[in-house]
N, C-alpha and C. Protein backbone atom coordinates (compact mmCIF):
# COMPACT_ATOMS: atom_id res chain seq x y z
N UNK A 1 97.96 74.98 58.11
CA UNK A 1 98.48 76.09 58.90
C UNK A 1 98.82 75.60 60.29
N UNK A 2 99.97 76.03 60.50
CA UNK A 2 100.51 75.38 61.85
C UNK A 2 100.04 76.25 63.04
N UNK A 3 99.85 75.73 64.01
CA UNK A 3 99.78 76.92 65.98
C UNK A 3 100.23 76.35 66.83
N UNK A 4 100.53 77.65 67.31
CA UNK A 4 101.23 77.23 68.45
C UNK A 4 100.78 78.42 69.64
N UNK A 5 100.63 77.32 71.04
CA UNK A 5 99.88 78.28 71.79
C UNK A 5 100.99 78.70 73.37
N UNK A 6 101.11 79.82 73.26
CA UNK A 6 101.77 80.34 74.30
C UNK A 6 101.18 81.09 75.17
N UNK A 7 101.38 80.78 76.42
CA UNK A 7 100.93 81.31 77.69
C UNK A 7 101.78 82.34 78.47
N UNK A 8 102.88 81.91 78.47
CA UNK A 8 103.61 83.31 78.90
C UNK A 8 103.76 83.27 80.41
N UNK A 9 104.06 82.38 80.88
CA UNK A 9 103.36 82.29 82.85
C UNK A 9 104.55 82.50 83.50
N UNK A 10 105.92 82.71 83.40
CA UNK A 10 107.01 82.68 83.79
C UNK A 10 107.37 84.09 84.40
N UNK A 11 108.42 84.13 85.50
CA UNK A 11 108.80 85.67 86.00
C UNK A 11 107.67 85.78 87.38
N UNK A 12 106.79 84.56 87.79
CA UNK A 12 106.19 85.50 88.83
C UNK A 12 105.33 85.96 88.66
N UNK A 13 104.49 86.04 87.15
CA UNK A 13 103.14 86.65 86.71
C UNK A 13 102.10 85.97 86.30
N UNK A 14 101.16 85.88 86.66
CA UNK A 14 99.75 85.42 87.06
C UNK A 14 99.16 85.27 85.16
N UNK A 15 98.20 84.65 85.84
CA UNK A 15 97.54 83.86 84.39
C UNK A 15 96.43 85.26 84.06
N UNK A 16 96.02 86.39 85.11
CA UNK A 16 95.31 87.59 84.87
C UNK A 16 96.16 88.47 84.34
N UNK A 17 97.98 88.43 84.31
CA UNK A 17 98.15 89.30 83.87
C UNK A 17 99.06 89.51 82.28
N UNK A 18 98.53 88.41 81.92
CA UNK A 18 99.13 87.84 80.31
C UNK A 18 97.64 87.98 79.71
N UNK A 19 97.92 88.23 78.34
CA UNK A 19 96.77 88.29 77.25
C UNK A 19 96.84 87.39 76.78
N UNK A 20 96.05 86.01 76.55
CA UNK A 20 96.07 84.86 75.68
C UNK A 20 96.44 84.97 74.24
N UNK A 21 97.52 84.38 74.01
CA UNK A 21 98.16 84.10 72.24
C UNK A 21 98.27 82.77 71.43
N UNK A 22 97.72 82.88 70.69
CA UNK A 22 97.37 81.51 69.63
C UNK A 22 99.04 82.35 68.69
N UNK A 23 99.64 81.56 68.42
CA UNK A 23 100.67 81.65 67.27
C UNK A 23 100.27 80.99 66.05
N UNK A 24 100.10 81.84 64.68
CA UNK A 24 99.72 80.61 63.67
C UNK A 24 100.61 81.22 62.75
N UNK A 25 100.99 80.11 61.41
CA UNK A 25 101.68 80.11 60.19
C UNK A 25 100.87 80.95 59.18
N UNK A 26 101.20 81.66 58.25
CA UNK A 26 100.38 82.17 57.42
C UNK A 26 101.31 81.68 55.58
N UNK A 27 100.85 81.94 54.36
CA UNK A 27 101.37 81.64 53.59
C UNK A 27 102.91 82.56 53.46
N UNK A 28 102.45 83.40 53.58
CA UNK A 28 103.97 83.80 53.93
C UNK A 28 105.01 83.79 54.97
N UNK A 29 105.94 82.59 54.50
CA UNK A 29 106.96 82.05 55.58
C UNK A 29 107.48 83.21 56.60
N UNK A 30 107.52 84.36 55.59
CA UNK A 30 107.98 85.44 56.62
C UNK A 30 107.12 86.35 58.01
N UNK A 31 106.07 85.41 57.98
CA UNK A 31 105.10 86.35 58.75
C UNK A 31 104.42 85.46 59.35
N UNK A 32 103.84 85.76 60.57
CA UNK A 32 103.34 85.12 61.84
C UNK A 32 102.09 85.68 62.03
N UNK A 33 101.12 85.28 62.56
CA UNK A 33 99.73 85.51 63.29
C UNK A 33 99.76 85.54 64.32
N UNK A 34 99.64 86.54 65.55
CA UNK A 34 99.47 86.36 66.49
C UNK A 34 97.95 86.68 67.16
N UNK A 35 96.95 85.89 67.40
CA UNK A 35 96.00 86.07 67.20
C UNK A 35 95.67 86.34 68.91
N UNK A 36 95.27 87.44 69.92
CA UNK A 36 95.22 87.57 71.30
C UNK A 36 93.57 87.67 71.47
N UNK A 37 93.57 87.24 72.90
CA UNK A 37 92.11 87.07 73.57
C UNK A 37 91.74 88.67 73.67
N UNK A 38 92.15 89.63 73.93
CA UNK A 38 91.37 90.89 73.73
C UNK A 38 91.81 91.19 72.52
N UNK A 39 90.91 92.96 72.21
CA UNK A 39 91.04 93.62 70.68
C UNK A 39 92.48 94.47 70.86
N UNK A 40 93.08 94.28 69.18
CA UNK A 40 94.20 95.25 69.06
C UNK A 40 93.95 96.61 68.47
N UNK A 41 92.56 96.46 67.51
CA UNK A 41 92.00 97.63 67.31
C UNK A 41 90.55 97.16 67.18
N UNK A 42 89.42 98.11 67.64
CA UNK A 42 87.87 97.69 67.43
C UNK A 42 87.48 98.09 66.39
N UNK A 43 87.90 99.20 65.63
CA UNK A 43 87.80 99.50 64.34
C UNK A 43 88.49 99.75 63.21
N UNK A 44 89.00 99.30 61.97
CA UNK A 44 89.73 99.39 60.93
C UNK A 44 91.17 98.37 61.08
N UNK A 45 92.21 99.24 60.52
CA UNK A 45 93.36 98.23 60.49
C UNK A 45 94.53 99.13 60.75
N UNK A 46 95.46 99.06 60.80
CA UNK A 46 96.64 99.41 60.68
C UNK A 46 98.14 98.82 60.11
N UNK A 47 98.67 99.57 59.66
CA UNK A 47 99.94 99.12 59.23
C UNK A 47 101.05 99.86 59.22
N UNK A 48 102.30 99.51 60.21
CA UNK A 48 103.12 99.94 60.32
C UNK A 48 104.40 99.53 60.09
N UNK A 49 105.53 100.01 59.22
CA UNK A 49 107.16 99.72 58.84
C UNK A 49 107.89 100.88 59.11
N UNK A 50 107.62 101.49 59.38
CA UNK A 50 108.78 102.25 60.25
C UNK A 50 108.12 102.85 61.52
N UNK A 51 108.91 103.05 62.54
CA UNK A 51 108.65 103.47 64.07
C UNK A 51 108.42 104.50 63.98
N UNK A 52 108.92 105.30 63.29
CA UNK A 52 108.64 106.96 63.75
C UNK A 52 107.58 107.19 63.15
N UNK A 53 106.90 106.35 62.65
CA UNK A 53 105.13 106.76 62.44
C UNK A 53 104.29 106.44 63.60
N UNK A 54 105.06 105.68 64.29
CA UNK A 54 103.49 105.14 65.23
C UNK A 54 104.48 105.03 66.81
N UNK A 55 105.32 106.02 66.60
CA UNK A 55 106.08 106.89 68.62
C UNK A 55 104.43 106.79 69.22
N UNK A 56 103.26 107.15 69.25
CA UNK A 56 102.50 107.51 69.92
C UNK A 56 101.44 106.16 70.15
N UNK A 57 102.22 105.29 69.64
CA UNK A 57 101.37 103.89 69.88
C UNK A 57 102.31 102.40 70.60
N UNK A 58 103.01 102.58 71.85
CA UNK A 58 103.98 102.14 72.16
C UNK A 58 104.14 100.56 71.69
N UNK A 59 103.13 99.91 71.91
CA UNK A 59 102.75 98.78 71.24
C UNK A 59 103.45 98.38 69.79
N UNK A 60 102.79 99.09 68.51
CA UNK A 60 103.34 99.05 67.37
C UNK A 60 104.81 99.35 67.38
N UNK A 61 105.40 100.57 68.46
CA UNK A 61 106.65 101.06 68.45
C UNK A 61 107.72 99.82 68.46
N UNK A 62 107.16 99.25 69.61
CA UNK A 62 108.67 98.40 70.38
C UNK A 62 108.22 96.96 69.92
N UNK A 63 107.33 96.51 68.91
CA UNK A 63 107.35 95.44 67.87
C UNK A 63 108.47 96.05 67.02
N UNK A 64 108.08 96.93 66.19
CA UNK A 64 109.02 97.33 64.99
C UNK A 64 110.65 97.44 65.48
N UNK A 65 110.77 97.66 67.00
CA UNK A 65 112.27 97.82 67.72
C UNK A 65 113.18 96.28 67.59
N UNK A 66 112.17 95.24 67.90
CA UNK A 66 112.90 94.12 67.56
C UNK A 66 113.36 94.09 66.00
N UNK A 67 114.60 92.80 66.83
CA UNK A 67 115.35 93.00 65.20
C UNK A 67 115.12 91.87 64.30
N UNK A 68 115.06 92.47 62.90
CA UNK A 68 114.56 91.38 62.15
C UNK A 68 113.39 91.80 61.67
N UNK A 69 112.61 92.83 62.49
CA UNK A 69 111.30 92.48 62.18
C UNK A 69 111.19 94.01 60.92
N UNK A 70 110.19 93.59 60.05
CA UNK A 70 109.98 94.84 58.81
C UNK A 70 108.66 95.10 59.02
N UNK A 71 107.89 94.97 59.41
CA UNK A 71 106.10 95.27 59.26
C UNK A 71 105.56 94.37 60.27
N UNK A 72 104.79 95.50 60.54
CA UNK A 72 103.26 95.07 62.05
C UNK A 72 102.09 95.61 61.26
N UNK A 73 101.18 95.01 61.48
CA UNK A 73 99.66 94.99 60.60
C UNK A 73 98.52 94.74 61.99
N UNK A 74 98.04 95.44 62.16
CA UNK A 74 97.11 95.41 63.69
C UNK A 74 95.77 95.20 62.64
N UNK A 75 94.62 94.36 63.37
CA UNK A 75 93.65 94.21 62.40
C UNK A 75 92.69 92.90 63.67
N UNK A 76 91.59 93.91 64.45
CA UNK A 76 90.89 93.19 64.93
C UNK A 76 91.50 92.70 65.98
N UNK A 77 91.60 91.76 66.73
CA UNK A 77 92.60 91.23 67.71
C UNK A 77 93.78 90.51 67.08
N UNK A 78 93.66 90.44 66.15
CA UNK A 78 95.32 90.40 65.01
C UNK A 78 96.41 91.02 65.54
N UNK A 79 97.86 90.25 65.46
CA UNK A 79 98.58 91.40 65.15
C UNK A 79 99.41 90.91 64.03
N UNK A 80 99.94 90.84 63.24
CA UNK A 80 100.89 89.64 61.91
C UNK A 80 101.91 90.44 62.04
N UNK A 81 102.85 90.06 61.93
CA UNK A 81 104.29 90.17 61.96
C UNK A 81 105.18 89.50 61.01
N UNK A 82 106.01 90.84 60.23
CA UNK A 82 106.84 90.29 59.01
C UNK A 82 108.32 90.32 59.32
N UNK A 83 109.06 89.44 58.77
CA UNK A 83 110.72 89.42 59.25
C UNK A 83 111.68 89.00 58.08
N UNK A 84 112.64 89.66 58.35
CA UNK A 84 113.22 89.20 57.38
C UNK A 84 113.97 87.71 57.59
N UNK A 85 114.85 87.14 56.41
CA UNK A 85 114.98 85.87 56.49
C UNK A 85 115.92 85.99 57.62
N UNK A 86 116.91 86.32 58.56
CA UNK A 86 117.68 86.56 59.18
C UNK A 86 117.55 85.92 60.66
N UNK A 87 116.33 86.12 61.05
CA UNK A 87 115.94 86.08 62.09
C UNK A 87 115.69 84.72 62.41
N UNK A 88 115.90 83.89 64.22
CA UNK A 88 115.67 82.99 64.32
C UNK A 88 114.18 82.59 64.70
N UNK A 89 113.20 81.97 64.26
CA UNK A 89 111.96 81.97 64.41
C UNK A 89 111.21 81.60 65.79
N UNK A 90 112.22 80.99 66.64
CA UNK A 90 111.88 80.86 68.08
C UNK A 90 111.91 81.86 68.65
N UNK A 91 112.74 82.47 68.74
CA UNK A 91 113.38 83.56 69.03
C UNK A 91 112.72 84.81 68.97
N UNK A 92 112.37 85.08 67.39
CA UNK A 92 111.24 86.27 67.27
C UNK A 92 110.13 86.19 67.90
N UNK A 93 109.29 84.73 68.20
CA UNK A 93 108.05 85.02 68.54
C UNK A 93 108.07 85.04 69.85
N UNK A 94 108.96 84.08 70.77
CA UNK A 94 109.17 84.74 72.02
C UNK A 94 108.91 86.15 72.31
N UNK A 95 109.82 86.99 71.48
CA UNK A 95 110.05 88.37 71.97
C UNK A 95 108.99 89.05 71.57
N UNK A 96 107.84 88.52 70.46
CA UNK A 96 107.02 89.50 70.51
C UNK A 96 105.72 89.21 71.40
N UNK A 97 105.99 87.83 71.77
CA UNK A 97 104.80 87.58 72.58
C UNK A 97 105.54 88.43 73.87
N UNK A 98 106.52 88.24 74.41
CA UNK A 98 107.03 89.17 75.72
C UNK A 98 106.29 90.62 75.50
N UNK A 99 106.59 91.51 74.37
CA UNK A 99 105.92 92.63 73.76
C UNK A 99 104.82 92.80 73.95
N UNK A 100 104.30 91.96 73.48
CA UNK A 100 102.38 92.03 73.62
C UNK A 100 102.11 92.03 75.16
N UNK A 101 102.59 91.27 75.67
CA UNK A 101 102.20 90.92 77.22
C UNK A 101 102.69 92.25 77.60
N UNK A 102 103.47 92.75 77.71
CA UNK A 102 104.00 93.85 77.92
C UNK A 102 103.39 95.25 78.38
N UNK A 103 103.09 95.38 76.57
CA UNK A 103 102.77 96.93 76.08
C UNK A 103 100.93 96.35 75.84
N UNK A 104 100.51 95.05 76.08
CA UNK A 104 99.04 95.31 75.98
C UNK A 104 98.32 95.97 76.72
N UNK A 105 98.67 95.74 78.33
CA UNK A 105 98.51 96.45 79.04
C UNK A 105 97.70 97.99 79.13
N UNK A 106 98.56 98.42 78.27
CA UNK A 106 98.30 100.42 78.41
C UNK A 106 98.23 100.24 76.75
N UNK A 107 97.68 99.37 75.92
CA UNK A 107 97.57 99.71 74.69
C UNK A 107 95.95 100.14 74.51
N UNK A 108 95.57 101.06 73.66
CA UNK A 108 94.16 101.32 73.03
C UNK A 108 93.88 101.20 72.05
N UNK A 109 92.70 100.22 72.14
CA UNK A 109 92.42 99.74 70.88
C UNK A 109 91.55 100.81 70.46
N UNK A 110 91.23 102.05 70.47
CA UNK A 110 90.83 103.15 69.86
C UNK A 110 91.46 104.24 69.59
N UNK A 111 92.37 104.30 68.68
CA UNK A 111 92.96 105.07 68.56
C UNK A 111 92.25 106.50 68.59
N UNK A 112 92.92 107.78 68.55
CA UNK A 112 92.54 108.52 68.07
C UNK A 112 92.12 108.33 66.13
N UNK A 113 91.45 109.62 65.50
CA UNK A 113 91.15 109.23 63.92
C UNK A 113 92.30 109.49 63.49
N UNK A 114 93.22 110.63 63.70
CA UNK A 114 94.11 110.87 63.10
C UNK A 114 95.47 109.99 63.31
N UNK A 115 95.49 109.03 64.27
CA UNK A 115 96.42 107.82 63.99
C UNK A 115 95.87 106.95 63.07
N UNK A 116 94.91 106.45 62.84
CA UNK A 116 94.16 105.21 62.18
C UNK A 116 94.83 105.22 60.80
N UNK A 117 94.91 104.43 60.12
CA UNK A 117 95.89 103.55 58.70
C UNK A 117 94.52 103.23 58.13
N UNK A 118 94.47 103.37 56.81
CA UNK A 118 93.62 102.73 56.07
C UNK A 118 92.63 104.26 55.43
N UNK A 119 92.10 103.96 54.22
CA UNK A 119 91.26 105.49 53.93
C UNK A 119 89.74 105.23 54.00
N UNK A 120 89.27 106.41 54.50
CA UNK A 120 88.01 106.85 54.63
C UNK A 120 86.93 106.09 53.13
N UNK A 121 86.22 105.71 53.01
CA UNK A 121 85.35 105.76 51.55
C UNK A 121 84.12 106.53 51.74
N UNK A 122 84.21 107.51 52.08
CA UNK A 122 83.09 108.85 52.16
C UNK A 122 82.85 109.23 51.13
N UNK A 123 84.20 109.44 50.65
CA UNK A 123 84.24 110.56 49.34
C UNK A 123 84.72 109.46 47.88
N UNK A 124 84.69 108.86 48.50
CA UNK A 124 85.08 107.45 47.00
C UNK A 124 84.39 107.61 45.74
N UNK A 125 84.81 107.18 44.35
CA UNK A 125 83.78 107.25 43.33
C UNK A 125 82.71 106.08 43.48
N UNK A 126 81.97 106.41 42.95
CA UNK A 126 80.93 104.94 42.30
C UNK A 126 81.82 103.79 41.84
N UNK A 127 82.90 103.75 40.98
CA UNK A 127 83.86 102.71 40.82
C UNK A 127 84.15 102.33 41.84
N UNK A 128 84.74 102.77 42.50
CA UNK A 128 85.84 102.44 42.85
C UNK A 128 84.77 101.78 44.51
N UNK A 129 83.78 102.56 44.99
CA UNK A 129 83.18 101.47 45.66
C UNK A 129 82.68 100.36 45.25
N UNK A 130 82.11 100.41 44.16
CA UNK A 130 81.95 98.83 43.56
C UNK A 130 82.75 97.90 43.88
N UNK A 131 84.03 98.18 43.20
CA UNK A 131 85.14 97.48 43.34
C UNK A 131 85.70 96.95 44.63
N UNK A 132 85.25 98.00 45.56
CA UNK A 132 85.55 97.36 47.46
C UNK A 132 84.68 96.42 48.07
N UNK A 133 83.36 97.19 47.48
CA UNK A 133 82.48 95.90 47.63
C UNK A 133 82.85 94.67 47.41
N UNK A 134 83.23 94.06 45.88
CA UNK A 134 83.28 93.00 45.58
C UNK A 134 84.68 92.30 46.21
N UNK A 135 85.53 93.35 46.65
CA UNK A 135 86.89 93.07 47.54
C UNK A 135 86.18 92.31 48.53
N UNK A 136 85.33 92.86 49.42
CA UNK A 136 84.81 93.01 50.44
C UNK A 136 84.39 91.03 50.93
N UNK A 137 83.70 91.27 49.67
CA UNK A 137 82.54 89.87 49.58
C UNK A 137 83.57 88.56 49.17
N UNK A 138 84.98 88.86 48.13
CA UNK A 138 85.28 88.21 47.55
C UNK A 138 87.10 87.62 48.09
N UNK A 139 87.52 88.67 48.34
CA UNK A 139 88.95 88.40 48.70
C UNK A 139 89.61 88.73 50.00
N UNK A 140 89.22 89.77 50.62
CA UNK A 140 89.25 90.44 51.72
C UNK A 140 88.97 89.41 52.73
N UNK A 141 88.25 88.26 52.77
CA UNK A 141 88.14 87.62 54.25
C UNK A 141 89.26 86.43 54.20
N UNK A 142 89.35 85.73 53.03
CA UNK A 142 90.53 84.89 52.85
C UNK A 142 92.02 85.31 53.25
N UNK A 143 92.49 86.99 52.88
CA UNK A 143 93.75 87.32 53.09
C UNK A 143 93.20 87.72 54.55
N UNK A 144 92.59 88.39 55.11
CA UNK A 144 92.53 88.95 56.31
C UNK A 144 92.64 87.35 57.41
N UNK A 145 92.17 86.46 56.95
CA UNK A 145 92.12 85.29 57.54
C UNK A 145 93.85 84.55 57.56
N UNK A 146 94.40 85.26 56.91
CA UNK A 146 96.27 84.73 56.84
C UNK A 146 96.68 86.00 56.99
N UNK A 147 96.28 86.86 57.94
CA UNK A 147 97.30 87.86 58.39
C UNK A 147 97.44 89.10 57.44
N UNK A 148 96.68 89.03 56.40
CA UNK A 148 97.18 90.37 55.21
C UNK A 148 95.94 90.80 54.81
N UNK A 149 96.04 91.94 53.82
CA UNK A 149 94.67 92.96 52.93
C UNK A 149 95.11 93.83 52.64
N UNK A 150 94.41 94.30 51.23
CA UNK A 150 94.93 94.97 50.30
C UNK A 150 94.12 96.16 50.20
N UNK A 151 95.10 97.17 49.72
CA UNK A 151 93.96 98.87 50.14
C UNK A 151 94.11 99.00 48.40
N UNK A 152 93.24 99.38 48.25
CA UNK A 152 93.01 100.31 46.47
C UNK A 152 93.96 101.93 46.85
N UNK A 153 95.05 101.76 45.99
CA UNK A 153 95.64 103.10 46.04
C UNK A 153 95.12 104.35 44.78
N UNK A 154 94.54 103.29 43.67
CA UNK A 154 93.71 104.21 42.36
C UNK A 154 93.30 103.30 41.82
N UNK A 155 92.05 104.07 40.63
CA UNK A 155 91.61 103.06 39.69
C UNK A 155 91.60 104.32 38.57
N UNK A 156 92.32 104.05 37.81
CA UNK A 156 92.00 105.06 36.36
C UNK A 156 92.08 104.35 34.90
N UNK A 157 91.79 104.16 33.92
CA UNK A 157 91.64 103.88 32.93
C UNK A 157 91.64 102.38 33.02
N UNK A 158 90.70 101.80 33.76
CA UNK A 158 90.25 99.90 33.80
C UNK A 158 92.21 99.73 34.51
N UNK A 159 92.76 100.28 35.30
CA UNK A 159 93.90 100.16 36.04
C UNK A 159 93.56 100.41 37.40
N UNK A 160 93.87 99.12 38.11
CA UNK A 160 93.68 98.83 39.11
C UNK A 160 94.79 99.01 39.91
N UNK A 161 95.47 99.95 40.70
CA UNK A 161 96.52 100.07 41.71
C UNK A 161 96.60 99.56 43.24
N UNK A 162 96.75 98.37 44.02
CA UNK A 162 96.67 98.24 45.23
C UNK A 162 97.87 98.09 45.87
N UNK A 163 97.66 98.01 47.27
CA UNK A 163 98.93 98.01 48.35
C UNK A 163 98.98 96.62 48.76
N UNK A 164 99.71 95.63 48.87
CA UNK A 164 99.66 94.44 49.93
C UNK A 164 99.65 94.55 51.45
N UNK A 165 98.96 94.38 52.58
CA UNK A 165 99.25 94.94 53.81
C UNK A 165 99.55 93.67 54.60
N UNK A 166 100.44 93.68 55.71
CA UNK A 166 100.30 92.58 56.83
C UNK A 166 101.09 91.14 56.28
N UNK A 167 100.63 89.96 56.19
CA UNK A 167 101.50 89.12 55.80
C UNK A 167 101.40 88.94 54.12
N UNK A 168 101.04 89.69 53.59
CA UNK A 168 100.60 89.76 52.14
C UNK A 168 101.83 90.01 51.55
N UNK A 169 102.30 91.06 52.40
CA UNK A 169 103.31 92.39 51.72
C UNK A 169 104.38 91.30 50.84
N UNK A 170 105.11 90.31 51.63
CA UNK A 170 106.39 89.89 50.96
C UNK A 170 105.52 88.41 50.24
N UNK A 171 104.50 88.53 50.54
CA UNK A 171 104.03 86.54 50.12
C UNK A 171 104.36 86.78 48.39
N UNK A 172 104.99 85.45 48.32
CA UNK A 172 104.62 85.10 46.74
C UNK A 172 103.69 84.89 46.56
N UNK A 173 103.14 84.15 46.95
CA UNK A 173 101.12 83.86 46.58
C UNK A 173 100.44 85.20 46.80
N UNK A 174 100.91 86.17 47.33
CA UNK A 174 100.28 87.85 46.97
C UNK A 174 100.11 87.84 45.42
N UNK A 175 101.21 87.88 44.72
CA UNK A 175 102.34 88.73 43.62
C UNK A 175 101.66 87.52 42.54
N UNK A 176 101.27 86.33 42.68
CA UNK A 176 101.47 85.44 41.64
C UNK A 176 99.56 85.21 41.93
N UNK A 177 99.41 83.99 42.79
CA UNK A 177 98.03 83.74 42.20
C UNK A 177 96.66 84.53 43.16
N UNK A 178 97.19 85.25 44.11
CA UNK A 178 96.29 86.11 44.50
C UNK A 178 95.87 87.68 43.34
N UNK A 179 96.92 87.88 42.92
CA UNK A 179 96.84 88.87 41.62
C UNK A 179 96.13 88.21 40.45
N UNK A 180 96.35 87.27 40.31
CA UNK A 180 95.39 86.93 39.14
C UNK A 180 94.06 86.62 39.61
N UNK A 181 93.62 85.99 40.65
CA UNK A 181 92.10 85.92 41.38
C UNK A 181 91.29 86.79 41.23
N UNK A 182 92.38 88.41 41.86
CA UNK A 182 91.48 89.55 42.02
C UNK A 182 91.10 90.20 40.66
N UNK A 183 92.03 89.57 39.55
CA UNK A 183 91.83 90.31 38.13
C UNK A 183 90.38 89.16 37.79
N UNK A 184 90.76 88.28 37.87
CA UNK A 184 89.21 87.36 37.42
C UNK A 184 88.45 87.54 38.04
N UNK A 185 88.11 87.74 39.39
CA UNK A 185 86.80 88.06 40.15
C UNK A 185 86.30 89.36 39.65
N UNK A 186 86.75 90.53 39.74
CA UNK A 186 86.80 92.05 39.04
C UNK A 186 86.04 91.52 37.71
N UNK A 187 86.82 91.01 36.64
CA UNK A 187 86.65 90.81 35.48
C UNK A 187 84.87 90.49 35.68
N UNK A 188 85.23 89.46 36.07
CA UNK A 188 83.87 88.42 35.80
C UNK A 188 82.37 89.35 36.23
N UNK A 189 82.50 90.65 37.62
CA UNK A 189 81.72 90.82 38.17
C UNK A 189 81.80 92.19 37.71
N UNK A 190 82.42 93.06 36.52
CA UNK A 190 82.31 93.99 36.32
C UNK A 190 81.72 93.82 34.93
N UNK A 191 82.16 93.09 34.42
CA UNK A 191 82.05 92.62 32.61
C UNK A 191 83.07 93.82 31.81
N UNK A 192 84.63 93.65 32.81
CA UNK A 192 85.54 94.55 31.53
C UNK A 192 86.62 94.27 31.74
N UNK A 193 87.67 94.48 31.16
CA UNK A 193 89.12 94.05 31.07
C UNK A 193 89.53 94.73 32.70
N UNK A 194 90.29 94.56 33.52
CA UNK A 194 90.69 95.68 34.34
C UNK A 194 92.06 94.45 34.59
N UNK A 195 93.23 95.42 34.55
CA UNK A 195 94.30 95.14 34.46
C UNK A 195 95.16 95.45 36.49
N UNK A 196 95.17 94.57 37.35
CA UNK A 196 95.40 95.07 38.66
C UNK A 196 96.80 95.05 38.64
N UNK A 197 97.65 96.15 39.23
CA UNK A 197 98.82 96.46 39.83
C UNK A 197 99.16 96.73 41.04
N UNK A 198 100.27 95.79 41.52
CA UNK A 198 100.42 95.94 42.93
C UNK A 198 101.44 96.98 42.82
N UNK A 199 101.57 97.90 44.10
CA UNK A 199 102.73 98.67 44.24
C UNK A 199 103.31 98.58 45.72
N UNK A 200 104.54 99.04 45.96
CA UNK A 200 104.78 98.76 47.18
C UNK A 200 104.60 100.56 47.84
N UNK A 201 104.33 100.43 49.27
CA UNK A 201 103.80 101.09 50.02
C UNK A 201 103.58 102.48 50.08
């Protein structure tokens, strides 16, 4: 995995008033890590592809405004960033590191609840927490560690439905041998057939 570290010191502005950014590669060519010295959220995750969901989070807004870009995934002091092939890769991360420096500023990493992305497991079945658990322990720190994570959208008849989030969404290694992992880990730690399906968003 490649990095690259940008400081941002140009224009006249002080080394207090930039947020430190590590740039890293993730398996999916289309998506970037931008990993910053403060939090982007202190609790849960987020994921955003279109703007007019997240007007009230200026941050997420005026990422998604650049062009090129399809998905922002906030997660811890994370932020991953997806693009399409179009875009020049110098170019994008410039502008989103300008962004971050920017809009970190007046960003909160506490959202209100009713902005927050991701579901509650209050009311979850007995399955289906099992099954997060073993997410939890088993797959969840590897993708979260390359920019992505996957939400359970259902489980009904040994059918497993999930979302790809963050740099997951477009990876081939999502779709091909991360899908078969999560069917053998499941398998092995449930003792039953369970058949996983990805869907898109």
């Amino acid at each position: 995995m490649s990095t690259t570290n940008n400081n941002n010191n140009n224009n006249n502005e002080s080394n207090e008033q930039n947020v430190g950014i590590r740039i890293s590669a993730t398996p999916n060519p289309n998506a970037w890590k931008f990993v910053l010295t403060q939090a982007v959220l202190t609790t849960g995750k987020a994921t955003y592809s279109d703007p007019e969901t997240c007007t009230n989070i200026p941050l997420a807004y005026d990422l998604l405004q650049l062009r090129g870009i399809t998905q922002i995934h906030f997660f811890s002091n994370v932020i991953t960033i997806t693009h399409n092939e179009e875009v020049d890769i110098e170019d994008i991360r410039e502008l989103v590191c300008a962004v971050i420096n920017r809009d970190i500023k007046m960003h909160n990493p506490n959202p209100a609840p009713e902005v927050k992305k991701g579901k509650s497991r209050e009311n979850l079945s007995p399955e289906i927490l099992e099954i997060e658990e073993i997410l939890d322990r088993t797959i969840r720190p590897g993708l979260q560690g390359d920019g992505g994570d996957i939400e359970i959208v259902k489980y009904e008849n040994d059918e497993l439905w999930i979302y790809y989030e963050g740099a997951c969404g477009t990876c081939p290694s999502a779709t091909q041998g991360t899908l078969m992992a999560i069917e053998s880990i499941l398998k092995d730690e449930l003792q039953k057939e369970i058949t996983v399906i990805p869907v898109n968003g």
